[in-house]
Protein backbone atom coordinates (compact mmCIF):
# COMPACT_ATOMS: atom_id res chain seq x y z
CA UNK A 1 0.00 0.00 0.00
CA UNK A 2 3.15 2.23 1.25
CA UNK A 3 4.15 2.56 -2.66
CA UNK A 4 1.07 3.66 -3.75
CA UNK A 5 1.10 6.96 -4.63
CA UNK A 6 -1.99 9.28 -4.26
CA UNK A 7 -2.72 12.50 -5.57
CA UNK A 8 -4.80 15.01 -3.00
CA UNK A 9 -6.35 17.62 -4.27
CA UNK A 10 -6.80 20.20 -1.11
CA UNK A 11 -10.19 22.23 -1.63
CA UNK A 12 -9.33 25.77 -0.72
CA UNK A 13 -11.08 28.04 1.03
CA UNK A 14 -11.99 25.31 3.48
CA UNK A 15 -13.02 24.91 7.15
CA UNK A 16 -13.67 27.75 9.67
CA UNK A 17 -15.87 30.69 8.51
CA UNK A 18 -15.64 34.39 10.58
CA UNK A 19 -19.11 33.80 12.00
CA UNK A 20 -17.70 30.56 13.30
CA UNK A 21 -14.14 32.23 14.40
CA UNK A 22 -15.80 34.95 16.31
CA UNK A 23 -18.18 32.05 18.13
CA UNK A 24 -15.73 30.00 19.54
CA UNK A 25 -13.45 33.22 20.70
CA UNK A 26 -16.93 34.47 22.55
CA UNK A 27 -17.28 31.16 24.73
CA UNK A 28 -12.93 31.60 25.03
CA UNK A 29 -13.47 35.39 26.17
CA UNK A 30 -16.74 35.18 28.25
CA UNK A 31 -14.38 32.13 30.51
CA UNK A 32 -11.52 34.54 30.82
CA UNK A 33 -13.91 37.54 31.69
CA UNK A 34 -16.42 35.23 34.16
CA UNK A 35 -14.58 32.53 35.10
CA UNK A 36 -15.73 29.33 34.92
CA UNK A 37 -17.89 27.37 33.95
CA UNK A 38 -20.12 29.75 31.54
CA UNK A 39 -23.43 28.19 29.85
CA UNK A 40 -23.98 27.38 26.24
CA UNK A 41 -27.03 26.74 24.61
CA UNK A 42 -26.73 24.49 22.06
CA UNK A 43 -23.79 23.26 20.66
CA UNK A 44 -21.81 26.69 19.90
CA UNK A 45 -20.39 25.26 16.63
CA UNK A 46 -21.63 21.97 14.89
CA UNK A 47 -18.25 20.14 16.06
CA UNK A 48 -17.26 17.27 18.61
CA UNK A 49 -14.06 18.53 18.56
CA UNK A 50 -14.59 22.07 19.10
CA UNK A 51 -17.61 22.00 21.63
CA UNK A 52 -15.00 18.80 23.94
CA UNK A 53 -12.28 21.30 23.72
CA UNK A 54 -14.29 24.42 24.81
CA UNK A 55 -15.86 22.09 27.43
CA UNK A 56 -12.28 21.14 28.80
CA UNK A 57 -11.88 25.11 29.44
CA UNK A 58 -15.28 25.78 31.46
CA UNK A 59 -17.88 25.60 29.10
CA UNK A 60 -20.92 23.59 29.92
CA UNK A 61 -23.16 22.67 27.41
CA UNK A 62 -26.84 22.66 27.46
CA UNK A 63 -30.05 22.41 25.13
CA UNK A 64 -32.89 24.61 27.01
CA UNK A 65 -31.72 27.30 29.66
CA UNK A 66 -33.84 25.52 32.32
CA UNK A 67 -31.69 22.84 32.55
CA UNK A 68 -28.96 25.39 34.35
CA UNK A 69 -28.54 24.40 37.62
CA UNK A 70 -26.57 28.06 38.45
CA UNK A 71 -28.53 30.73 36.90
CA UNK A 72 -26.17 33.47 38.47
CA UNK A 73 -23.65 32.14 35.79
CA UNK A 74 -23.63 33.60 32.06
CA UNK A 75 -25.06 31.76 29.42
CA UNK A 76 -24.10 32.55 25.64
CA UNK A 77 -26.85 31.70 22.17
CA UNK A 78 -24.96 29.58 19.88
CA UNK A 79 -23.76 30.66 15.97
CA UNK A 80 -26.81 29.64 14.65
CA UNK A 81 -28.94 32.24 16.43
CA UNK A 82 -32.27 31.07 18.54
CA UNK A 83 -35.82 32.28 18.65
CA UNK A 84 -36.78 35.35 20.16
CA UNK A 85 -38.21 33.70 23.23
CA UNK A 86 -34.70 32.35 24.18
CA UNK A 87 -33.66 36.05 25.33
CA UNK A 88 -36.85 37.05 26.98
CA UNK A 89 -36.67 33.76 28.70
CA UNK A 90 -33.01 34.84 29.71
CA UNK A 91 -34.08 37.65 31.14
CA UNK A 92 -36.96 35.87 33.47
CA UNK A 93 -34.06 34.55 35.02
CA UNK A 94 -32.31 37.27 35.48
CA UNK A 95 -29.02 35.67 33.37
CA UNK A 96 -26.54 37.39 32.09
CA UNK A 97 -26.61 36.21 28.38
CA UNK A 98 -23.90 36.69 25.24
CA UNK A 99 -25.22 36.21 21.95
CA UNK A 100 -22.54 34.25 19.54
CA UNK A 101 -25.50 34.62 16.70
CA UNK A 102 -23.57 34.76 13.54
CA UNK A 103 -23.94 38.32 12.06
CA UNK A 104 -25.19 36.43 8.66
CA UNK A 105 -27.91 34.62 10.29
CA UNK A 106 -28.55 37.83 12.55
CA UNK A 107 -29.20 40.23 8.67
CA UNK A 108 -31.79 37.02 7.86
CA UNK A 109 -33.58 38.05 11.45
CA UNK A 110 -33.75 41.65 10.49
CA UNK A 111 -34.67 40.83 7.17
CA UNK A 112 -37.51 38.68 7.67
CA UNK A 113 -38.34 41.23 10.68
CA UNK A 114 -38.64 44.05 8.45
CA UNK A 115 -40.46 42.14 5.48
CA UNK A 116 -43.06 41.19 8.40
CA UNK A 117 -43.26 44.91 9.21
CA UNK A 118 -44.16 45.59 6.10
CA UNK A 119 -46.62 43.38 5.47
CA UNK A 120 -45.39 40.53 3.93
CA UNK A 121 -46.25 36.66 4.79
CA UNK A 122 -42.80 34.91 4.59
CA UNK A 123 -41.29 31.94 3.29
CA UNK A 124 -38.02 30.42 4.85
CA UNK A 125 -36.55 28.12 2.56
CA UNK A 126 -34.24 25.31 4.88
CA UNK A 127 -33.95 22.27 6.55
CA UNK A 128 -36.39 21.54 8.97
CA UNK A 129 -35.52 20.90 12.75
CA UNK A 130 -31.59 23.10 11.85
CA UNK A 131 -31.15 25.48 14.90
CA UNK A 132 -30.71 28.06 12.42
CA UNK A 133 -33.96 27.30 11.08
CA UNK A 134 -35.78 26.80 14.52
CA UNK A 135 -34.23 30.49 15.31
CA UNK A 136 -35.04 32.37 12.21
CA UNK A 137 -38.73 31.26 12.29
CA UNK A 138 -38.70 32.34 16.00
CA UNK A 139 -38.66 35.60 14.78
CA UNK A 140 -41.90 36.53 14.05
CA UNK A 141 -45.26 35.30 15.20
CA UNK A 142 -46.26 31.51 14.11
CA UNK A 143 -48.86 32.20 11.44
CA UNK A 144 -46.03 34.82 9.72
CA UNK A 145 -43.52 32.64 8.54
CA UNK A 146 -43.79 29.01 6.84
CA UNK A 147 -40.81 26.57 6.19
CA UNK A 148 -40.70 25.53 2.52
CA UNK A 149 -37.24 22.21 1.99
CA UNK A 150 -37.87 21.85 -1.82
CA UNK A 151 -39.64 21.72 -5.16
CA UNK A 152 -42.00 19.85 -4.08
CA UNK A 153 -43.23 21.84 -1.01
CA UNK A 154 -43.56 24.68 -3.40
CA UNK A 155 -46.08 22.43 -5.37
CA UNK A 156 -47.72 21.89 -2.38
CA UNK A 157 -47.77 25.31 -0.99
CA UNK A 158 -51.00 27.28 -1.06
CA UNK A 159 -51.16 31.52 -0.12
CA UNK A 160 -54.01 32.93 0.31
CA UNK A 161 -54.65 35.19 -2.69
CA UNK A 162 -54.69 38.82 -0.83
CA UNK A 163 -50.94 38.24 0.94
CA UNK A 164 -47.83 39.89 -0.23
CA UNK A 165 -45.00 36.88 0.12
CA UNK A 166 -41.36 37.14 0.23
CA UNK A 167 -38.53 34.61 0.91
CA UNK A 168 -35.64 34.78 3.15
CA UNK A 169 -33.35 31.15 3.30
CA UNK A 170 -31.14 29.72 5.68
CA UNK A 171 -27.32 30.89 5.77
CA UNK A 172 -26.00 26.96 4.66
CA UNK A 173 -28.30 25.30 2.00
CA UNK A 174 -26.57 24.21 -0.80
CA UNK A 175 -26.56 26.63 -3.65
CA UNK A 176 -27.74 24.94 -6.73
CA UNK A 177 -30.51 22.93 -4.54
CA UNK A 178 -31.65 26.24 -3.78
CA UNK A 179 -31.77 27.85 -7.01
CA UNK A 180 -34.01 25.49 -8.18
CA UNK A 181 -36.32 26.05 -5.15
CA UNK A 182 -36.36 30.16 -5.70
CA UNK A 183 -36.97 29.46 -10.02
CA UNK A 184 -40.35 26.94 -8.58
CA UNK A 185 -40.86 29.54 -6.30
CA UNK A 186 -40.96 32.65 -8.70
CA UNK A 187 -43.14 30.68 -11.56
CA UNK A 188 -45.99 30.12 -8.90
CA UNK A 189 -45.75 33.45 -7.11
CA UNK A 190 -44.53 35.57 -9.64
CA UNK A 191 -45.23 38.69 -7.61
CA UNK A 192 -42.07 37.30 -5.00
CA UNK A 193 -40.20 39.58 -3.20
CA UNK A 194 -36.38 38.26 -3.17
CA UNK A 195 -33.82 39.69 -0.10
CA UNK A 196 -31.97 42.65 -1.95
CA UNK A 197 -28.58 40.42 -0.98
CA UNK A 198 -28.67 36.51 -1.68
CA UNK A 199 -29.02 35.07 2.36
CA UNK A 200 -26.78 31.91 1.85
CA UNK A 201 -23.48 32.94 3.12
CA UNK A 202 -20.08 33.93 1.94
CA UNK A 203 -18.56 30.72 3.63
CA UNK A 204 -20.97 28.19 2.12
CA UNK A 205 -20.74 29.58 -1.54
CA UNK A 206 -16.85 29.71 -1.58
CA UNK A 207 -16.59 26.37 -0.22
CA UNK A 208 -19.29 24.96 -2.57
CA UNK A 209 -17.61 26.54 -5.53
CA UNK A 210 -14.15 25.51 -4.21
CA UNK A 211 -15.81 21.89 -4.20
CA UNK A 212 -17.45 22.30 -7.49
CA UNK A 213 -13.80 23.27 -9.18
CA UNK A 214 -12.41 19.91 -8.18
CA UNK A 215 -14.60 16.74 -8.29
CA UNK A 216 -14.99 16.11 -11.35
CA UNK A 217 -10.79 15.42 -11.31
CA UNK A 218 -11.61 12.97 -8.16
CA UNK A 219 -12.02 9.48 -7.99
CA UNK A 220 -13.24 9.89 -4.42
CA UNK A 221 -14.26 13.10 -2.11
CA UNK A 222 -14.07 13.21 1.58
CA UNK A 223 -15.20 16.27 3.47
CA UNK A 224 -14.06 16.63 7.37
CA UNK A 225 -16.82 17.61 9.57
CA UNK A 226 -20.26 16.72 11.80
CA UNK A 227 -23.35 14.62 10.76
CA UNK A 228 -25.72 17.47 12.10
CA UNK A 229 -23.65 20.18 10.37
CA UNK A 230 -25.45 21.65 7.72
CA UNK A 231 -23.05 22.98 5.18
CA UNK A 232 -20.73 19.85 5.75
CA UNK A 233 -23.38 17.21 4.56
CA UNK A 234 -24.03 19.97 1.57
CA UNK A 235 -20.69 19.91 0.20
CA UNK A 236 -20.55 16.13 -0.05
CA UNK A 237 -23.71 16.66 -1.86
CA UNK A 238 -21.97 19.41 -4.12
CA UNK A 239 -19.11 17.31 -4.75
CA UNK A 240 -21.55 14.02 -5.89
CA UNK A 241 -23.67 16.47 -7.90
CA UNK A 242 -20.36 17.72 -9.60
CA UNK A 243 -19.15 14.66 -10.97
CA UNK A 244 -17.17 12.63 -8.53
CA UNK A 245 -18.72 9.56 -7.85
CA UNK A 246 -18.09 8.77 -4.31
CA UNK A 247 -18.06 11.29 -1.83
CA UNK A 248 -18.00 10.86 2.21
CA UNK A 249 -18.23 12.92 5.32
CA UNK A 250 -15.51 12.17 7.69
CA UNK A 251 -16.98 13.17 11.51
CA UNK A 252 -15.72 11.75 14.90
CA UNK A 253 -16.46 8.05 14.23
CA UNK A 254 -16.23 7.72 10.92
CA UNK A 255 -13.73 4.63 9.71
CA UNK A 256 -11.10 5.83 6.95
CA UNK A 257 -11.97 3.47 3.61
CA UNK A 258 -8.24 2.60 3.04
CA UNK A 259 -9.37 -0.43 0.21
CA UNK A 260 -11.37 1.90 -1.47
CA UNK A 261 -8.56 4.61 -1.18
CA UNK A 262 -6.00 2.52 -2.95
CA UNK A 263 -7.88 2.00 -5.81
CA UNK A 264 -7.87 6.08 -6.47
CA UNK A 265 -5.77 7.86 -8.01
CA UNK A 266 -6.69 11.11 -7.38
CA UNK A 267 -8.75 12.17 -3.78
CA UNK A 268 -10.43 15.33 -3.00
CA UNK A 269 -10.64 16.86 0.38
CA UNK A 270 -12.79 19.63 1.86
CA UNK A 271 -14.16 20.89 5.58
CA UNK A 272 -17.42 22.36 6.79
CA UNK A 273 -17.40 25.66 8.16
CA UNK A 274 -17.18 24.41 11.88
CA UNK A 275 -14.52 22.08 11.16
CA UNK A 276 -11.12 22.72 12.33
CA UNK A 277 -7.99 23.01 10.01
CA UNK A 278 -6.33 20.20 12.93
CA UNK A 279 -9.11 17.64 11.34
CA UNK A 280 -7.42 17.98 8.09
CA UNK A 281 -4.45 17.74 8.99
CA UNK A 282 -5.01 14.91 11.30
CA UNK A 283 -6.97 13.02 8.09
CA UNK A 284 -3.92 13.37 5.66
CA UNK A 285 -1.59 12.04 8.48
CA UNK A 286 -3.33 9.17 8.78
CA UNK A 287 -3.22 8.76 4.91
CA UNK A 288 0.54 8.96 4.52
CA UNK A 289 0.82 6.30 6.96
CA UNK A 290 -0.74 3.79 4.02
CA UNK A 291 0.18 5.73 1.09
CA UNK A 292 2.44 8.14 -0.64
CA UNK A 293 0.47 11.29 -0.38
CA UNK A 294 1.22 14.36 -3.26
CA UNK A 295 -0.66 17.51 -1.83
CA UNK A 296 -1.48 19.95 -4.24
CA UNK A 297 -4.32 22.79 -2.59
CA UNK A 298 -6.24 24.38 -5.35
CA UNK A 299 -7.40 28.31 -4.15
CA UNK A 300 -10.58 29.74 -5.77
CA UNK A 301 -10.34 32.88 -3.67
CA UNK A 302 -8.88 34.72 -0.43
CA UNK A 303 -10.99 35.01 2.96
CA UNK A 304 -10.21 37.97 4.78
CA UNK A 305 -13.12 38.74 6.63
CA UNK A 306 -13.34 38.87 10.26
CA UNK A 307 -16.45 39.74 12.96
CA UNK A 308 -15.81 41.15 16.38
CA UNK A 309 -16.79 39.84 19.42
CA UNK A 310 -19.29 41.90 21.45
CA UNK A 311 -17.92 44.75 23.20
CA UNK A 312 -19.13 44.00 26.43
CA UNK A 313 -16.36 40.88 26.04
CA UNK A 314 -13.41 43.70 25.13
């Protein structure tokens, strides 16, 4: 196996996004500000391997604030934002509470917020059950906003006739999927109104492109990150859709196909947004043990943007 030589074809821009950067370094600065342990609700990040190191510094993890045995401790919302409720119930209990809500899904809040205002019923195109999801709709009152996952909801979908609609989408759909949802969409409501700025995010339509650009050259596609991460599971999806036959998500207990490996010679590999760069690494490690490995990362285009944390943090 040692002999066999491999080529890897490194997807680039890959792995952490800014909304997930300035997430983690909120739960980092809120322990070094309050001591610990601080609160999160939800997992902060979609990642075993972020949320068990962030846990190993004085985070505690929880789903619903009631389950926080020491309310005089600070509890901080997770990237993927949470229902208006979630704050209100905060304050009930008199906690001090950080919001991590990436500033992406934050503009979808306002967005749908201000379409409501204005009299429009709304349509939130994503996955049901997503945090993200669960958050956005909890913007607005129940009968306002109604969760549409693909063509064939739209087929489905009846308005009544006297509404004003618009569409906002979640932050990490998969791009093409969700073109075809907005065309279905526009041809049944033509009257539509679209967000002024396309609401999937920066992060997910590099790394989808990046994807896209090589798959087709791959015999096989792995992408390193979670089973309940969103824009992970997409880009195996991308890279499938694209032209390379078999594509896998690598999460924390996945099994490395080293027989089906050998019989490639060229691999493609890729991370989800919440993923960190020491997954990669860790991955291609384990592949030069079995192989001769020649790395060659393809760039589509430079990241340079970066969200503060919250003052109150500074």
């Amino acid at each position: 196996m040692k002999n066999k030589e491999i080529k890897l074809l490194l997807s680039a821009p890959r792995g952490f996004c800014a909304g997930v950067e300035r997430a983690i370094e909120i739960v980092k600065q809120s322990i070094k500000k309050y001591g610990a342990p601080v609160y999160v609700r939800h997992e902060i990040v979609h990642n075993k391997h972020v949320v068990d190191n962030l846990k190993a510094i004085g985070a505690i993890f929880v789903e619903e604030l009631e389950e926080i045995k020491d309310k005089t401790r600070p509890v901080i919302f997770s990237a993927h934002g949470v229902p208006k409720s979630v704050p209100i119930e905060a304050n009930s209990y008199n906690m001090e509470y950080i919001d991590a809500t990436c500033p992406l899904v934050s503009k979808v809040h306002r967005e749908a917020e201000n379409l409501h205002k204005a009299g429009y019923h709304i349509i939130l195109i994503g996955h049901n059950n997503h945090p993200e999801v669960i958050g956005t709709m909890g913007q607005l009152p129940r009968d306002t906003i109604d969760l549409i996952q693909d063509e064939h909801d739209v087929e489905l979908y009846e308005l009544d006739n006297n509404k004003k609609i618009a569409y906002v989408t979640q932050t990490t759909l998969s791009v093409d999927d969700t073109k075809n949802i907005i065309k279905a969409l526009k041809k049944k409501f033509p009257q539509i109104k679209e967000p002024f700025k396309e609401d999937i995010c920066y992060a997910t339509t590099n790394r989808q492109s990046a994807v896209k650009n090589i798959a087709k050259q791959c015999d096989m596609f792995f992408v390193l990150g979670s089973r309940n991460s969103s824009n992970s599971v997409r880009l195996v999806e991308v890279a499938e859709q694209t032209g390379c036959r078999h594509a896998e998500l690598i999460h924390s207990e996945s099994v490395i196909p080293f027989e089906k490996i050998q019989n490639c010679k060229t691999i493609g590999v890729s991370s989800g947004a919440s993923a960190p760069e020491v997954l990669v690494e860790d991955f291609i490690n384990r592949l030069k043990v079995k192989f001769k490995i020649k790395i060659e990362e393809v760039e589509i285009i430079k990241e340079n943007i970066v969200f503060k944390v919250p003052a109150k943090l500074n």
